[in-house]
PDB file of N, CA and C in Angstrom:
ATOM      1  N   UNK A   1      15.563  20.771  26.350  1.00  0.00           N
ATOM      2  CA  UNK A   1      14.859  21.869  25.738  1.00  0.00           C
ATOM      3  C   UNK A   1      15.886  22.895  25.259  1.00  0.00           C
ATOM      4  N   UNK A   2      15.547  23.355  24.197  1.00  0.00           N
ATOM      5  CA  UNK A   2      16.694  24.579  23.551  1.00  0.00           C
ATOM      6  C   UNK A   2      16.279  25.807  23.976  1.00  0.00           C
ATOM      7  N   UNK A   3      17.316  26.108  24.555  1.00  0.00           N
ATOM      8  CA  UNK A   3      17.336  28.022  24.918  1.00  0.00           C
ATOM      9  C   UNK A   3      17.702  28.610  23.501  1.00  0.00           C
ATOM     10  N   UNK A   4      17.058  29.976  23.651  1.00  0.00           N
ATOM     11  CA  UNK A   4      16.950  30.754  22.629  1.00  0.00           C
ATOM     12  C   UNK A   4      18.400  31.606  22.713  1.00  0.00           C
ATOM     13  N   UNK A   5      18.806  32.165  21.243  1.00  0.00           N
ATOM     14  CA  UNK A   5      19.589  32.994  21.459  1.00  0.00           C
ATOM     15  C   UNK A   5      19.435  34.176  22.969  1.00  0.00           C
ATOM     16  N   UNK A   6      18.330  34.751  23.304  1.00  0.00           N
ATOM     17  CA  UNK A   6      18.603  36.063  24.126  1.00  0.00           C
ATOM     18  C   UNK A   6      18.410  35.175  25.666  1.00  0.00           C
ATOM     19  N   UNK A   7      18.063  33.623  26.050  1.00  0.00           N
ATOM     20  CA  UNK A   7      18.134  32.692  27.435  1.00  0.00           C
ATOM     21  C   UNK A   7      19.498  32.624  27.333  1.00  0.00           C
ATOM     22  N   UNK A   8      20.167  32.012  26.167  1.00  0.00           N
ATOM     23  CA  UNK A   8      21.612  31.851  26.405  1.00  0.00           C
ATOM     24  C   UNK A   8      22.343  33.356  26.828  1.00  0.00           C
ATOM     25  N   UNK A   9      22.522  34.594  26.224  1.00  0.00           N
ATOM     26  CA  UNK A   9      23.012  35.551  26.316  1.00  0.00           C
ATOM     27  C   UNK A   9      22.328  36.092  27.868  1.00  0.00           C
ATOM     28  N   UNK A  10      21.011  35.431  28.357  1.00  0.00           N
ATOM     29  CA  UNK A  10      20.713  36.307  29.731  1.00  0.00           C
ATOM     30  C   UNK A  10      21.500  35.319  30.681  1.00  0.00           C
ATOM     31  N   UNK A  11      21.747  34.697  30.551  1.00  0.00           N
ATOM     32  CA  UNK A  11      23.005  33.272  31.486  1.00  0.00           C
ATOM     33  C   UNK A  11      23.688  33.731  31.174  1.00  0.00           C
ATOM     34  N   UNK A  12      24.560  33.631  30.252  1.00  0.00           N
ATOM     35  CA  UNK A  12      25.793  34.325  30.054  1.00  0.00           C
ATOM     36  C   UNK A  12      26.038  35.435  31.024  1.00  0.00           C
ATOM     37  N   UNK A  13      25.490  36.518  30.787  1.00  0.00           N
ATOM     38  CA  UNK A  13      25.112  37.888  31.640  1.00  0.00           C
ATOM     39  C   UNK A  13      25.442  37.898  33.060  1.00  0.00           C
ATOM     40  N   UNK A  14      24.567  36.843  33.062  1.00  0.00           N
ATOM     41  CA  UNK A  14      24.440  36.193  35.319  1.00  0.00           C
ATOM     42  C   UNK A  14      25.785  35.623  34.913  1.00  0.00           C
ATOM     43  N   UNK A  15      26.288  34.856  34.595  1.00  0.00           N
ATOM     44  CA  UNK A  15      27.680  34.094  34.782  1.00  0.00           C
ATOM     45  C   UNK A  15      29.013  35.284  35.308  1.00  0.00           C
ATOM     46  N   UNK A  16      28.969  36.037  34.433  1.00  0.00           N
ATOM     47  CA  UNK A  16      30.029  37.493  33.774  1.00  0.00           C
ATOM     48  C   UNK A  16      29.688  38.393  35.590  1.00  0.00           C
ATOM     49  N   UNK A  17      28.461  38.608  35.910  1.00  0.00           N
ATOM     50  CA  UNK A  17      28.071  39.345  36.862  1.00  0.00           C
ATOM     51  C   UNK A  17      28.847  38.478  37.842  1.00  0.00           C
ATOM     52  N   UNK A  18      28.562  37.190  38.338  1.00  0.00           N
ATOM     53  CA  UNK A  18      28.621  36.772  39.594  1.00  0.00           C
ATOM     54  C   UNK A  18      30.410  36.145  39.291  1.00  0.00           C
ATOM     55  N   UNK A  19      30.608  36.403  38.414  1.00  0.00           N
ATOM     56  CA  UNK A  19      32.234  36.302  38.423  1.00  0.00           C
ATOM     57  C   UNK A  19      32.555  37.248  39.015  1.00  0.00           C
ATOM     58  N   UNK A  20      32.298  38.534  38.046  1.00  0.00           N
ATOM     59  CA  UNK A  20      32.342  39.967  38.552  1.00  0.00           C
ATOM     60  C   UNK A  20      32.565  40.371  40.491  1.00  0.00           C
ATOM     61  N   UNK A  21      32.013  39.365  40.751  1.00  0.00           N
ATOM     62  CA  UNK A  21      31.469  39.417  42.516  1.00  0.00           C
ATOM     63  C   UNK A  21      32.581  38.717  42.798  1.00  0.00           C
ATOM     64  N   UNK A  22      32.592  37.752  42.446  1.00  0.00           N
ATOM     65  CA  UNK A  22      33.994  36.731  43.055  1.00  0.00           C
ATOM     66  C   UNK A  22      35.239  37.340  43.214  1.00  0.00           C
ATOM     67  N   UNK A  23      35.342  38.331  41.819  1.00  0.00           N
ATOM     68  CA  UNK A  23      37.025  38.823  42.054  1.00  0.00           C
ATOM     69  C   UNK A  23      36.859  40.087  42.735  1.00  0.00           C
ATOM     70  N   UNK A  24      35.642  40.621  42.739  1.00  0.00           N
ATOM     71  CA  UNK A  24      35.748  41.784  43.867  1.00  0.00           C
ATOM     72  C   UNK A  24      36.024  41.286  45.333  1.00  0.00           C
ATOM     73  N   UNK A  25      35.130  40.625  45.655  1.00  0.00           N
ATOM     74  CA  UNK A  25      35.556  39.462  46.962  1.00  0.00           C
ATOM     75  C   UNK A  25      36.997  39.161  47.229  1.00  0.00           C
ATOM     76  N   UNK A  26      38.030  38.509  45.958  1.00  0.00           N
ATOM     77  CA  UNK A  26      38.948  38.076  46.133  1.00  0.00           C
ATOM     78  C   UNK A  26      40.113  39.469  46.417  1.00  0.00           C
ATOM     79  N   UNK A  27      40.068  40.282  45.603  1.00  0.00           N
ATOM     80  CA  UNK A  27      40.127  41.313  45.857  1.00  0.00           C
ATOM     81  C   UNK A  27      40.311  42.490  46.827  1.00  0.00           C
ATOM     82  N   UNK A  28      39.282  42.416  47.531  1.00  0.00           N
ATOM     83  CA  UNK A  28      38.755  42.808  49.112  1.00  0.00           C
ATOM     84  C   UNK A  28      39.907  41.908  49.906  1.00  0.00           C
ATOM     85  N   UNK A  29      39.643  40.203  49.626  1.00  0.00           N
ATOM     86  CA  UNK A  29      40.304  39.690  51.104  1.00  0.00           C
ATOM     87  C   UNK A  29      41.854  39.856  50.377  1.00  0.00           C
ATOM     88  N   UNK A  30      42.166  39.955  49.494  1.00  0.00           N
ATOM     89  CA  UNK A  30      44.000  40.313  49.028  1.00  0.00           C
ATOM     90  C   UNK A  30      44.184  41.491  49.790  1.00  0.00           C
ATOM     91  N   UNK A  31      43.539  42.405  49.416  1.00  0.00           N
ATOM     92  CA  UNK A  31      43.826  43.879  50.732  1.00  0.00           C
ATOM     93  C   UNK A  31      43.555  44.024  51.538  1.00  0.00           C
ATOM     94  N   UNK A  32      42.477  43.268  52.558  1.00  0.00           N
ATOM     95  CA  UNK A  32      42.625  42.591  54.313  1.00  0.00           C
ATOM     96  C   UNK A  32      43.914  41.807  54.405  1.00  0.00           C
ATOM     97  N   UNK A  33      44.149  41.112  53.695  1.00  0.00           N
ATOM     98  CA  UNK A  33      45.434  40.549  53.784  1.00  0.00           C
ATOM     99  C   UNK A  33      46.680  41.157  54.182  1.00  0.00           C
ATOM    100  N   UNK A  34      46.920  42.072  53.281  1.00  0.00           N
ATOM    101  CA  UNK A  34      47.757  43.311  52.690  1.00  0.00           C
ATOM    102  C   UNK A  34      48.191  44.426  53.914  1.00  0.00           C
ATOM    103  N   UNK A  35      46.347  44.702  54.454  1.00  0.00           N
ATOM    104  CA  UNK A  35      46.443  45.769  55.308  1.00  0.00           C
ATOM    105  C   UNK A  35      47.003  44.845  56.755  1.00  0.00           C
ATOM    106  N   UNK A  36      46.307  43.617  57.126  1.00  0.00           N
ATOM    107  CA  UNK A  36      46.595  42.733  58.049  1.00  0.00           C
ATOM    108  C   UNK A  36      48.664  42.729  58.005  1.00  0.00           C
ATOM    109  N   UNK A  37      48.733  42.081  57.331  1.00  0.00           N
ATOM    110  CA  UNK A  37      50.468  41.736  57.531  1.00  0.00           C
ATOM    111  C   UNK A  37      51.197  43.612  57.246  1.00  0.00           C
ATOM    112  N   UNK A  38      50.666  44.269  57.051  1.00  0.00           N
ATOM    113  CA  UNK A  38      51.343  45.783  57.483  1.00  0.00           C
ATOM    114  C   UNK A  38      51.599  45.759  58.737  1.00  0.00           C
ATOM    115  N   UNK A  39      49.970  45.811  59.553  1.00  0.00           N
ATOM    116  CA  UNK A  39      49.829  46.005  60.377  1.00  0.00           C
ATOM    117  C   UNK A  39      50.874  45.367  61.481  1.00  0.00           C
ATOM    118  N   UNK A  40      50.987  43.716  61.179  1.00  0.00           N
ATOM    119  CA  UNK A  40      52.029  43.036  62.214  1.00  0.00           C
ATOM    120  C   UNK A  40      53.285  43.330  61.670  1.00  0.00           C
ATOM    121  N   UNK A  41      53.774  43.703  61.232  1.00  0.00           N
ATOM    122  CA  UNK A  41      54.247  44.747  60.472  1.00  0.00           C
ATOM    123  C   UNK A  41      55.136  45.401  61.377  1.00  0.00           C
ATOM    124  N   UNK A  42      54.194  46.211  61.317  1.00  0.00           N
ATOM    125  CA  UNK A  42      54.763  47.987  62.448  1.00  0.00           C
ATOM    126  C   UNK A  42      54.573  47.594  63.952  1.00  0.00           C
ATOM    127  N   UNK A  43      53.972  46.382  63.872  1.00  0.00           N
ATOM    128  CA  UNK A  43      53.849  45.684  65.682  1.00  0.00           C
ATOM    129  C   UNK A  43      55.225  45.250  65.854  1.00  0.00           C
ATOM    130  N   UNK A  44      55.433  44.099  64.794  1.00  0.00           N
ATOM    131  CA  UNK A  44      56.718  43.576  64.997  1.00  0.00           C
ATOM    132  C   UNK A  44      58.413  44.988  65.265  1.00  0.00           C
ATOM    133  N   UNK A  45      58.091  45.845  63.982  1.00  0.00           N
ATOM    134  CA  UNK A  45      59.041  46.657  64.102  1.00  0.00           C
ATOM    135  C   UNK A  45      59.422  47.608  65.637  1.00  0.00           C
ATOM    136  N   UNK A  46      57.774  47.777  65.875  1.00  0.00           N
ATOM    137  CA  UNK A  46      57.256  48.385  66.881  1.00  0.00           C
ATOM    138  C   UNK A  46      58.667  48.221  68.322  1.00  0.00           C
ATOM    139  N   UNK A  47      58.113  46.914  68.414  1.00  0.00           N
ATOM    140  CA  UNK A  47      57.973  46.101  69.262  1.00  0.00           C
ATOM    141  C   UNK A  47      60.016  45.949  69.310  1.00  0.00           C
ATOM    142  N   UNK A  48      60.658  45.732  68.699  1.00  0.00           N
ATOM    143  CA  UNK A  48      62.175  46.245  67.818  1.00  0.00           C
ATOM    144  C   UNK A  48      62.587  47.080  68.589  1.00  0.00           C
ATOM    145  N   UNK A  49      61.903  48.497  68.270  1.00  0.00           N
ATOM    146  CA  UNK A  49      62.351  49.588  68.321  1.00  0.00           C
ATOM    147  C   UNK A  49      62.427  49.701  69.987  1.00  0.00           C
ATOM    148  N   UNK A  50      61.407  49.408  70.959  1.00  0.00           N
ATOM    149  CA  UNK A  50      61.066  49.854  72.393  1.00  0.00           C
ATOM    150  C   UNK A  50      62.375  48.908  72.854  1.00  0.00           C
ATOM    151  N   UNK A  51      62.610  47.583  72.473  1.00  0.00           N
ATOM    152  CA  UNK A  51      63.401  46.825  73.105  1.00  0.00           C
ATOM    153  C   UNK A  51      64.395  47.202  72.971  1.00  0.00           C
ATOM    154  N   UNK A  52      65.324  47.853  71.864  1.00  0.00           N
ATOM    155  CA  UNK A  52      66.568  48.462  71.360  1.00  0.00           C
ATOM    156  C   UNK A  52      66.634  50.320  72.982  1.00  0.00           C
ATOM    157  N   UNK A  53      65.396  50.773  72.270  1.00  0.00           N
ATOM    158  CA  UNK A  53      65.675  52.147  73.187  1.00  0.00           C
ATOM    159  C   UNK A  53      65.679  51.590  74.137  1.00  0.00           C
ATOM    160  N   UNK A  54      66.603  51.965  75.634  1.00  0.00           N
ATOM    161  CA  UNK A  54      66.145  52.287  76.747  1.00  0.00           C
ATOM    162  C   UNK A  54      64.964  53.497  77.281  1.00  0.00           C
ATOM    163  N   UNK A  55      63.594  52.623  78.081  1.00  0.00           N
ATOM    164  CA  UNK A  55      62.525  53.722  78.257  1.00  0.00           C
ATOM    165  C   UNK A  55      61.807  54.105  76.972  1.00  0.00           C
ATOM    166  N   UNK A  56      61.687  53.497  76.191  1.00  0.00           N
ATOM    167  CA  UNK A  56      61.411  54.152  74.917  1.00  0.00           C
ATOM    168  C   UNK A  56      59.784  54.874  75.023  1.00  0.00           C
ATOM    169  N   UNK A  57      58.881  54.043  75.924  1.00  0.00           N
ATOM    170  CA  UNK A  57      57.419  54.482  76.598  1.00  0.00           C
ATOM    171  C   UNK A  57      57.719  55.517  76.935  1.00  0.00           C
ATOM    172  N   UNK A  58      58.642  56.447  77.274  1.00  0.00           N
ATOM    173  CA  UNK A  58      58.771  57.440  78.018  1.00  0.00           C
ATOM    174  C   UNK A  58      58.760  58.859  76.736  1.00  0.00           C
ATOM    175  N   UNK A  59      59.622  58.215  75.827  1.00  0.00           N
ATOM    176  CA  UNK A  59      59.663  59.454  74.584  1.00  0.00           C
ATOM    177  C   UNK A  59      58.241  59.559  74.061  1.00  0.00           C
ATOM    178  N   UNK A  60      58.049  60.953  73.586  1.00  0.00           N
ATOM    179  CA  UNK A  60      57.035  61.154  72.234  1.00  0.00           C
ATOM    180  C   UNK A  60      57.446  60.619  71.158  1.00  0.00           C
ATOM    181  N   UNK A  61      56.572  60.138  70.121  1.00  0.00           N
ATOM    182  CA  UNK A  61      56.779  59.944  68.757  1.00  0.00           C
ATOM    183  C   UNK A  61      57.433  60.641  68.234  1.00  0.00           C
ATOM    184  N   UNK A  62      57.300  62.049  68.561  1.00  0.00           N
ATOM    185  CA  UNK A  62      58.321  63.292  67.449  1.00  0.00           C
ATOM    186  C   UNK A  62      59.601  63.028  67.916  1.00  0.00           C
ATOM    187  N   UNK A  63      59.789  62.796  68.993  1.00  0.00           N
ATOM    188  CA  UNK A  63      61.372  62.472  69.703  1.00  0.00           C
ATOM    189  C   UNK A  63      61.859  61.366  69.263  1.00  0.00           C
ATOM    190  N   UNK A  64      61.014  60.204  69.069  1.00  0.00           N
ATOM    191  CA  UNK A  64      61.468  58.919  68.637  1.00  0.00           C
ATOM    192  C   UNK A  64      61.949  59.242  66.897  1.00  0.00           C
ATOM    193  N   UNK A  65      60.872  59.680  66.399  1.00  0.00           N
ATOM    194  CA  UNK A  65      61.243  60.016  65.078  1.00  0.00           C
ATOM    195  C   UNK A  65      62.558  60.765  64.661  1.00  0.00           C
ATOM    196  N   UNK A  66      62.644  62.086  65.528  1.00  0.00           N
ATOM    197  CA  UNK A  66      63.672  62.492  65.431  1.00  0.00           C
ATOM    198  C   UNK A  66      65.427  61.798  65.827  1.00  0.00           C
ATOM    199  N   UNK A  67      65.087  60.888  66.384  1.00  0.00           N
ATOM    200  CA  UNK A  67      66.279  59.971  66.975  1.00  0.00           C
ATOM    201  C   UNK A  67      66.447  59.315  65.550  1.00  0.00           C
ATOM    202  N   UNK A  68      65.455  58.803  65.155  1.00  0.00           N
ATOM    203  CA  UNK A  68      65.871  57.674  63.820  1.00  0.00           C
ATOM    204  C   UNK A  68      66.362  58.016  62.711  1.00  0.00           C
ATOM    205  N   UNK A  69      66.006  59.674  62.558  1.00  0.00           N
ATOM    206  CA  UNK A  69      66.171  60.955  61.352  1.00  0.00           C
ATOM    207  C   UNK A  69      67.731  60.886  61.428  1.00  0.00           C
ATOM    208  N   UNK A  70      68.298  61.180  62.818  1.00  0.00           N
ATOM    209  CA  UNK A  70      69.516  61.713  63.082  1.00  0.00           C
ATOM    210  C   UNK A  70      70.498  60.568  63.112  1.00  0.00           C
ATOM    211  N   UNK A  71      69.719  59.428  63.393  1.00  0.00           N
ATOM    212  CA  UNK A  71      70.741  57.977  63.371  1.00  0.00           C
ATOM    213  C   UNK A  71      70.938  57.147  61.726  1.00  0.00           C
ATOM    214  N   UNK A  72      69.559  57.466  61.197  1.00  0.00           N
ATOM    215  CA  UNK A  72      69.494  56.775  59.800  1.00  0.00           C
ATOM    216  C   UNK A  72      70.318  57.377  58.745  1.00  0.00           C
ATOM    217  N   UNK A  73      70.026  58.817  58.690  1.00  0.00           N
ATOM    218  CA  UNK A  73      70.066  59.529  57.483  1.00  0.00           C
ATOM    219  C   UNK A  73      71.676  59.789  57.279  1.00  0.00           C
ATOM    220  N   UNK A  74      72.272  59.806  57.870  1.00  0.00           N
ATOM    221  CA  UNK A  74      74.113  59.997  57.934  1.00  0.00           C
ATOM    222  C   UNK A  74      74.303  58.503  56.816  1.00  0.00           C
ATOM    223  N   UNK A  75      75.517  59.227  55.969  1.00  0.00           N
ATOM    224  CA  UNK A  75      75.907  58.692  54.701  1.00  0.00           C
ATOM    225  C   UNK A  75      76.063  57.116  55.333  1.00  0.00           C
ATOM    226  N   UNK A  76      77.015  56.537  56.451  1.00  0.00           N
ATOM    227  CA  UNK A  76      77.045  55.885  56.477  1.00  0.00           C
ATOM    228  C   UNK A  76      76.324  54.537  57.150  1.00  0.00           C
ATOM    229  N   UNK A  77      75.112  55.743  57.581  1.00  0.00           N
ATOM    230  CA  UNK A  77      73.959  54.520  57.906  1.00  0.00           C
ATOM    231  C   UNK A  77      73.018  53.959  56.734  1.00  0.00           C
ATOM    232  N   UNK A  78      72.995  55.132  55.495  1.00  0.00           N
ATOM    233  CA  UNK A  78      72.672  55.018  54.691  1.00  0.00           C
ATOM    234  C   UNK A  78      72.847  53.985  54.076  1.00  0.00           C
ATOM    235  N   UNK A  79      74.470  54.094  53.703  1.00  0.00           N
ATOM    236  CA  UNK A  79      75.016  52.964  52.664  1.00  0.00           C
ATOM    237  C   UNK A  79      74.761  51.021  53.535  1.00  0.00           C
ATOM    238  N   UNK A  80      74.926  50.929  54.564  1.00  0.00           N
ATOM    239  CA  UNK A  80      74.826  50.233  55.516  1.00  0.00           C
ATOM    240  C   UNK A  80      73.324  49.249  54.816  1.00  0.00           C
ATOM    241  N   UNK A  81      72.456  50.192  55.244  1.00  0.00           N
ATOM    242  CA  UNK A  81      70.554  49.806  54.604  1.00  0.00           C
ATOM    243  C   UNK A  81      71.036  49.484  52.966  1.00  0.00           C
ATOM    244  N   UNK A  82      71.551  50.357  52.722  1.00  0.00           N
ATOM    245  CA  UNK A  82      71.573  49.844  51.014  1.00  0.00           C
ATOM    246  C   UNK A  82      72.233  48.451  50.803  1.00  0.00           C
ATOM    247  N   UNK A  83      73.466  47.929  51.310  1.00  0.00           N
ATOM    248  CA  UNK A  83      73.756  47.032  51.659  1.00  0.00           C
ATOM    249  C   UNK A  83      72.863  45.704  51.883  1.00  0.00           C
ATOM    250  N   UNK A  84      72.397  46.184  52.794  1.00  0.00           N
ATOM    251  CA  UNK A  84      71.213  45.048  53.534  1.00  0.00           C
ATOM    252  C   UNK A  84      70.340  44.884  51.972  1.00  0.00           C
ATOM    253  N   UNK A  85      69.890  45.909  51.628  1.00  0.00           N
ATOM    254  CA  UNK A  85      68.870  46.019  50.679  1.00  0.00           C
ATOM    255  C   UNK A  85      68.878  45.320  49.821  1.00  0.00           C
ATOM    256  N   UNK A  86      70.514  45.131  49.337  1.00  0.00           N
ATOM    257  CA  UNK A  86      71.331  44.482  47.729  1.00  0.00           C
ATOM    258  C   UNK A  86      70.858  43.085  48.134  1.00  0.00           C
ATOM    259  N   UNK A  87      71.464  42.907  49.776  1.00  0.00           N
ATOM    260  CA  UNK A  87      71.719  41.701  49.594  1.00  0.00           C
ATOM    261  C   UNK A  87      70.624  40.629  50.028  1.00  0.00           C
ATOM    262  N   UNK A  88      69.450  41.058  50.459  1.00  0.00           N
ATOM    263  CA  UNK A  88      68.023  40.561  50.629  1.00  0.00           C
ATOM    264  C   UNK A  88      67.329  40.302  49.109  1.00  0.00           C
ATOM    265  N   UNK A  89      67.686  40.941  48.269  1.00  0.00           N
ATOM    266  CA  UNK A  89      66.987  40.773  47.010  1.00  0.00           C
ATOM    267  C   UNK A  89      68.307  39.902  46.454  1.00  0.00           C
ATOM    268  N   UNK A  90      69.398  39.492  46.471  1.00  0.00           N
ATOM    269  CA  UNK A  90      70.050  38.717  45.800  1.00  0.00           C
ATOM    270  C   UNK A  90      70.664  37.355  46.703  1.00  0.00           C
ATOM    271  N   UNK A  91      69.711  36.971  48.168  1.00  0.00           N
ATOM    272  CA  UNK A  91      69.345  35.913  48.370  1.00  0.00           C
ATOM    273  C   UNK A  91      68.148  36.049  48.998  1.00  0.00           C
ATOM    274  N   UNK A  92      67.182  36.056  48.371  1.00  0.00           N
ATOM    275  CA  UNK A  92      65.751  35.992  48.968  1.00  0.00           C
ATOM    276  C   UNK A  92      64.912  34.605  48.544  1.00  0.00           C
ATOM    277  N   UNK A  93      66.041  33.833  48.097  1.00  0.00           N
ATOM    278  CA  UNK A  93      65.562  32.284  47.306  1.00  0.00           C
ATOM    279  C   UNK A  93      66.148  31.431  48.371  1.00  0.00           C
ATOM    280  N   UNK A  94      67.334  31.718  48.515  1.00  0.00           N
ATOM    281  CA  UNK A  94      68.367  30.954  49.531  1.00  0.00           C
ATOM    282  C   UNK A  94      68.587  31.525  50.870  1.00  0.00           C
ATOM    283  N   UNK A  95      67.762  31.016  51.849  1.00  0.00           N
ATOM    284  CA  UNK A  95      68.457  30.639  53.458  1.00  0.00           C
ATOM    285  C   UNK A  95      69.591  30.191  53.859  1.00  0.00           C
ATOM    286  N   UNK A  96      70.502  31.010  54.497  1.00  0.00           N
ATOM    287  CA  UNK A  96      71.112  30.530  55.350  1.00  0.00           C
ATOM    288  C   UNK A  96      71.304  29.436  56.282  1.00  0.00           C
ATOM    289  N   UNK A  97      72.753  28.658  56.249  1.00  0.00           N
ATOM    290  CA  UNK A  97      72.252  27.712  57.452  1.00  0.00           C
ATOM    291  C   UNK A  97      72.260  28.125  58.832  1.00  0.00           C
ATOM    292  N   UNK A  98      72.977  29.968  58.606  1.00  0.00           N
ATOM    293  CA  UNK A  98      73.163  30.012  60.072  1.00  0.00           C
ATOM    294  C   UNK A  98      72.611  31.882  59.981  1.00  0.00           C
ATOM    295  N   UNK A  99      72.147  32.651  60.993  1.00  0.00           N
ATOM    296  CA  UNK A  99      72.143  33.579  60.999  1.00  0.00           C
ATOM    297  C   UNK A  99      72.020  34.235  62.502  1.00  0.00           C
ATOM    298  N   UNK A 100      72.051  35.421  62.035  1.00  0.00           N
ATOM    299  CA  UNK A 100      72.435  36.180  63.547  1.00  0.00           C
ATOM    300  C   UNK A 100      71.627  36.875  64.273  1.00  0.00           C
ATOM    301  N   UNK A 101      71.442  36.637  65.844  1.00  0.00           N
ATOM    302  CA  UNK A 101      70.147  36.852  66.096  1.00  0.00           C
ATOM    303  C   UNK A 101      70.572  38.653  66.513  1.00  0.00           C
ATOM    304  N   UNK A 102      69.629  39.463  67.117  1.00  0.00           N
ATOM    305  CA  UNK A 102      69.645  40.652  67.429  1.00  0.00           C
ATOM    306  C   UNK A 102      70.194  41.519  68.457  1.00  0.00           C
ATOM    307  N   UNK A 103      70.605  40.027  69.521  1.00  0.00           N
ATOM    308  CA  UNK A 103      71.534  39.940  70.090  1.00  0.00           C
ATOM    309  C   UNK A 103      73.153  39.984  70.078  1.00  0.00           C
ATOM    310  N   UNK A 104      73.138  39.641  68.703  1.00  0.00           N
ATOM    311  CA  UNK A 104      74.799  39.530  68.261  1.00  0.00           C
ATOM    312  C   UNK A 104      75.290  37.895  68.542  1.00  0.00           C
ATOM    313  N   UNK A 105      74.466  37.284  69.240  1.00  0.00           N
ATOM    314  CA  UNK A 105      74.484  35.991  68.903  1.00  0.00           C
ATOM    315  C   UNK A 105      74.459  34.746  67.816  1.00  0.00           C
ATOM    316  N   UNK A 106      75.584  34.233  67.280  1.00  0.00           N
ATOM    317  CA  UNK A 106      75.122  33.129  65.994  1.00  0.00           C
ATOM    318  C   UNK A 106      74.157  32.156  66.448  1.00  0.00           C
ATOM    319  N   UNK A 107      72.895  32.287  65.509  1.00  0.00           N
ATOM    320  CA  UNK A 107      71.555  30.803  65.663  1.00  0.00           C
ATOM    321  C   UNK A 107      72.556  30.140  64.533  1.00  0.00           C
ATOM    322  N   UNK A 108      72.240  28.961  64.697  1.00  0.00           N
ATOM    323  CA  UNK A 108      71.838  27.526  63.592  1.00  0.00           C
ATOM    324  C   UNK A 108      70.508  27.594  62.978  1.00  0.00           C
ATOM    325  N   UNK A 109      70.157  27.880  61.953  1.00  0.00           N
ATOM    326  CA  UNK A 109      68.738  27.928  61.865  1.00  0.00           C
ATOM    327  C   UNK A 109      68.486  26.952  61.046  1.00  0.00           C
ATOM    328  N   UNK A 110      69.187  26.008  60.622  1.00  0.00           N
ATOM    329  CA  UNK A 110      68.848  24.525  60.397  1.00  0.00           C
ATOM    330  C   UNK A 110      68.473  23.904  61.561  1.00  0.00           C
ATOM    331  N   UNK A 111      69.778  23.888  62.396  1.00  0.00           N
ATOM    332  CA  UNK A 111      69.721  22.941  63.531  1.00  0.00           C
ATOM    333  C   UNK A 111      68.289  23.116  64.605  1.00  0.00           C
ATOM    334  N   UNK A 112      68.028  24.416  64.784  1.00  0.00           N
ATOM    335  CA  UNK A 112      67.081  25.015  65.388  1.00  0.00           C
ATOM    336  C   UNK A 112      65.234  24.305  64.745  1.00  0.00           C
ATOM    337  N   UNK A 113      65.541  24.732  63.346  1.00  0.00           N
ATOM    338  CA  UNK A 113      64.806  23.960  62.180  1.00  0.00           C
ATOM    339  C   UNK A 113      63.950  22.912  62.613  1.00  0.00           C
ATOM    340  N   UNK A 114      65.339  21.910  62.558  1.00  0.00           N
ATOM    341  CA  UNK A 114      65.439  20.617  62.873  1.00  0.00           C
ATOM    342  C   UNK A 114      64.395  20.405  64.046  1.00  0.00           C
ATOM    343  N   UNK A 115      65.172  21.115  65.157  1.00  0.00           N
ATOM    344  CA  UNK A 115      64.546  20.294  66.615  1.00  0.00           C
ATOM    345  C   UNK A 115      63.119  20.614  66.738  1.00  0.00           C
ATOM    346  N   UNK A 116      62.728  21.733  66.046  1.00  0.00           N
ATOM    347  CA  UNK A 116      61.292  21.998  66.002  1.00  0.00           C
ATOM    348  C   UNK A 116      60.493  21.357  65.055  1.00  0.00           C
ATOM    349  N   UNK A 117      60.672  20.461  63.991  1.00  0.00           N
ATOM    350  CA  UNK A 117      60.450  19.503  63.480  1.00  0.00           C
ATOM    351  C   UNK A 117      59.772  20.752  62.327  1.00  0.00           C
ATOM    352  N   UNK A 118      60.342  21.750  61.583  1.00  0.00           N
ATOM    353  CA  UNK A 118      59.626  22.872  60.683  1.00  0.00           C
ATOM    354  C   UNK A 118      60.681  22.668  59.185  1.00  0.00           C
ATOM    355  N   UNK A 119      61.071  22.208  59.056  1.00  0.00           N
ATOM    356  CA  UNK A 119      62.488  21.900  58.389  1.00  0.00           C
ATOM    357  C   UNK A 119      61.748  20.889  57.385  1.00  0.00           C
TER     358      UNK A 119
END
């Protein structure tokens, strides 16, 4: 049976709408996403920071903050981050076979890779 010009254009309409819905949807879960991996995020960093301080549960936030103000902001902690900064964006394609854990310890992170069968 033939739809009329204004059946075709009222489908059309519903099509355009319930697209409309889809990318709002998609949308929505890109910034649950977004807000989600922040979040582990500032856990992970979190979580960094207490293990580095000794007692760190014990400071206020303004104290903690102020520690990082007074440790970061000096020229040569500065240049240090900038450093890091250059060189994360000019291998962020290429892994290492080896890197250093937080410890000051050298990993294998092939070999490591490897035995976990993620490689």
């Amino acid at each position: 049976m033939a739809k009329t010009k204004a059946e075709r254009i009222e489908g059309l309409n519903a099509q355009i709408q319930q697209l409309q819905n889809q990318k709002k949807e998609l949308q929505q879960k890109q910034n649950e996403d977004a807000r989600k991996a922040r979040t582990k995020r500032l856990v992970e960093r979190g979580a960094i920071l207490e293990n580095l301080i000794p007692n760190a549960a014990s400071y206020t936030n303004e104290q903690i903050q102020t520690f990082l103000i007074k440790t970061i902001i000096p020229d040569n902690a500065r240049k240090f981050l900038d450093g890091i900064a250059e060189s994360v964006t000019e291998t962020a394609a290429a892994k290492p076979a080896w890197s250093t854990r937080i410890d000051g310890t050298a990993a294998n992170v092939k070999s490591e890779q490897t035995a976990r069968g993620t490689e």
